[in-house]
Protein backbone atom coordinates (compact mmCIF):
# COMPACT_ATOMS: atom_id res chain seq x y z
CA UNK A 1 -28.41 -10.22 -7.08
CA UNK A 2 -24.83 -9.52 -6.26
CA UNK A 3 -23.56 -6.13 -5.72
CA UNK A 4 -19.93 -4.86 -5.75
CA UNK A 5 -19.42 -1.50 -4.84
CA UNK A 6 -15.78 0.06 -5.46
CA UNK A 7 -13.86 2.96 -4.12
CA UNK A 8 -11.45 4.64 -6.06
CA UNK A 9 -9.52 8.02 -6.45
CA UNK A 10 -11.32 9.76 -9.24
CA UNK A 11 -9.53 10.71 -12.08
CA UNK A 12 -9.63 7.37 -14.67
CA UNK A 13 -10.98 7.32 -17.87
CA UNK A 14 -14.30 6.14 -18.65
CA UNK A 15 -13.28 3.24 -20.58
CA UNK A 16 -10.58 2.25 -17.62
CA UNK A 17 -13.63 2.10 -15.59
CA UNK A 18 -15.57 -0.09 -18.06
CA UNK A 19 -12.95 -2.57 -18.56
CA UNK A 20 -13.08 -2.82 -14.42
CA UNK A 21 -16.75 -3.13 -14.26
CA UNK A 22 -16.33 -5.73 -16.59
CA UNK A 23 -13.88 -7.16 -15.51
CA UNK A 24 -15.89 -6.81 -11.86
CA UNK A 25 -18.51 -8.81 -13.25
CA UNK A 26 -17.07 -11.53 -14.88
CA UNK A 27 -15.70 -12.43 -12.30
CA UNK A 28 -18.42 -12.71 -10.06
CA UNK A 29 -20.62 -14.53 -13.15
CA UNK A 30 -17.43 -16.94 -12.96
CA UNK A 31 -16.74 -17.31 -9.19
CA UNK A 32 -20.96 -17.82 -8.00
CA UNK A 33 -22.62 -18.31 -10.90
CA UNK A 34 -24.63 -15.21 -11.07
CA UNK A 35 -26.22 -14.08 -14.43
CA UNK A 36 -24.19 -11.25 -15.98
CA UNK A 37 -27.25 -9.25 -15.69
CA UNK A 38 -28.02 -9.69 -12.11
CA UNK A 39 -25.18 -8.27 -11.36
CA UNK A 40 -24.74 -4.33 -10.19
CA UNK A 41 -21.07 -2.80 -9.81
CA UNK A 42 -21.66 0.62 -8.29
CA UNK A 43 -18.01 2.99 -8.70
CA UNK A 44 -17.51 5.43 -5.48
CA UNK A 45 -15.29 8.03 -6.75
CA UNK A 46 -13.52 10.64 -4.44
CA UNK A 47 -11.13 13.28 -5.04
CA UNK A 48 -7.51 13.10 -3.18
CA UNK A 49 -8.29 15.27 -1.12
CA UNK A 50 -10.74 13.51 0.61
CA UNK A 51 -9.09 10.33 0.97
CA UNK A 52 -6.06 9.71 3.99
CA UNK A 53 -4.43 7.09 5.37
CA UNK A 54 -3.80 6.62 8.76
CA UNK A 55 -3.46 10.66 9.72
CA UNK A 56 -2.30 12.31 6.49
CA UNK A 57 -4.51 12.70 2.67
CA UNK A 58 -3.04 10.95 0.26
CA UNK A 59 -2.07 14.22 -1.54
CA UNK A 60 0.06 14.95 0.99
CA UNK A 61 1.44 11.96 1.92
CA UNK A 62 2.84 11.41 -1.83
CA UNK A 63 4.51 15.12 -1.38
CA UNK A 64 6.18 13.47 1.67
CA UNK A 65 7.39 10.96 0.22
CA UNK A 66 8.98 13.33 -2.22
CA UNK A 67 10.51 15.67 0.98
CA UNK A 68 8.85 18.45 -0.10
CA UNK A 69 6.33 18.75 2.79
CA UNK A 70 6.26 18.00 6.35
CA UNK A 71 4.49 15.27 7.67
CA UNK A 72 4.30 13.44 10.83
CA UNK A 73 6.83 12.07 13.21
CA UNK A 74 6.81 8.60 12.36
CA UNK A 75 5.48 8.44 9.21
CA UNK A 76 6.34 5.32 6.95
CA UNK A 77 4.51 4.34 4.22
CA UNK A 78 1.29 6.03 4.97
CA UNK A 79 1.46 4.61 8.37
CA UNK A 80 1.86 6.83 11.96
CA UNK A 81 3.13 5.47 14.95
CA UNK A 82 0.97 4.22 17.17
CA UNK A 83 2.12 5.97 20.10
CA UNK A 84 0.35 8.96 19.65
CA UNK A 85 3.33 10.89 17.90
CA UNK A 86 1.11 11.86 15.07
CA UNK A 87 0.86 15.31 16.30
CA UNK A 88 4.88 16.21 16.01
CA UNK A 89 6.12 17.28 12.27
CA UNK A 90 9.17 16.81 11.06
CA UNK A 91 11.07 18.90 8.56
CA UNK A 92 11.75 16.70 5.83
CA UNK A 93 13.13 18.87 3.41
């Protein structure tokens, strides 16, 4: 019995996230052969402000991309430096 279990930001509407679990499972019917109704897609949803990547939460890494907010020295496409520079802001507006 095949499981898929997605993340995702919450905020989609319930028939967005029907069409993916759907979508989820007929693609796993297709791929491994799997009845339709052996298979469980379980949706993890979390609010933006509990999500980051690398040292920033997502809410405030799309501000930065914006300028409107500092962020960290470094920081490119969600990404710090690996040098330890995460703790230095820079001014970006």
């Amino acid at each position: 019995m095949p499981e898929i279990i997605v993340y995702l930001l919450e905020g989609r509407s319930i028939e967005s996230k029907r069409e993916l679990v759907k979508d989820i499972t007929a693609a796993v019917v297709k791929t491994i052969g799997a009845p339709a109704e052996a298979v469980t897609v379980s949706l993890v949803e979390t609010p933006k402000q509990r999500k980051a990547k690398a040292v920033c939460s997502l809410a405030i890494c799309r501000a930065a991309e914006a300028g409107t907010v500092i962020r960290p020295a470094g920081h490119l496409n969600h990404f710090a430096e690996p040098t330890g520079a995460q703790n230095r802001v820079l001014n970006l507006s």
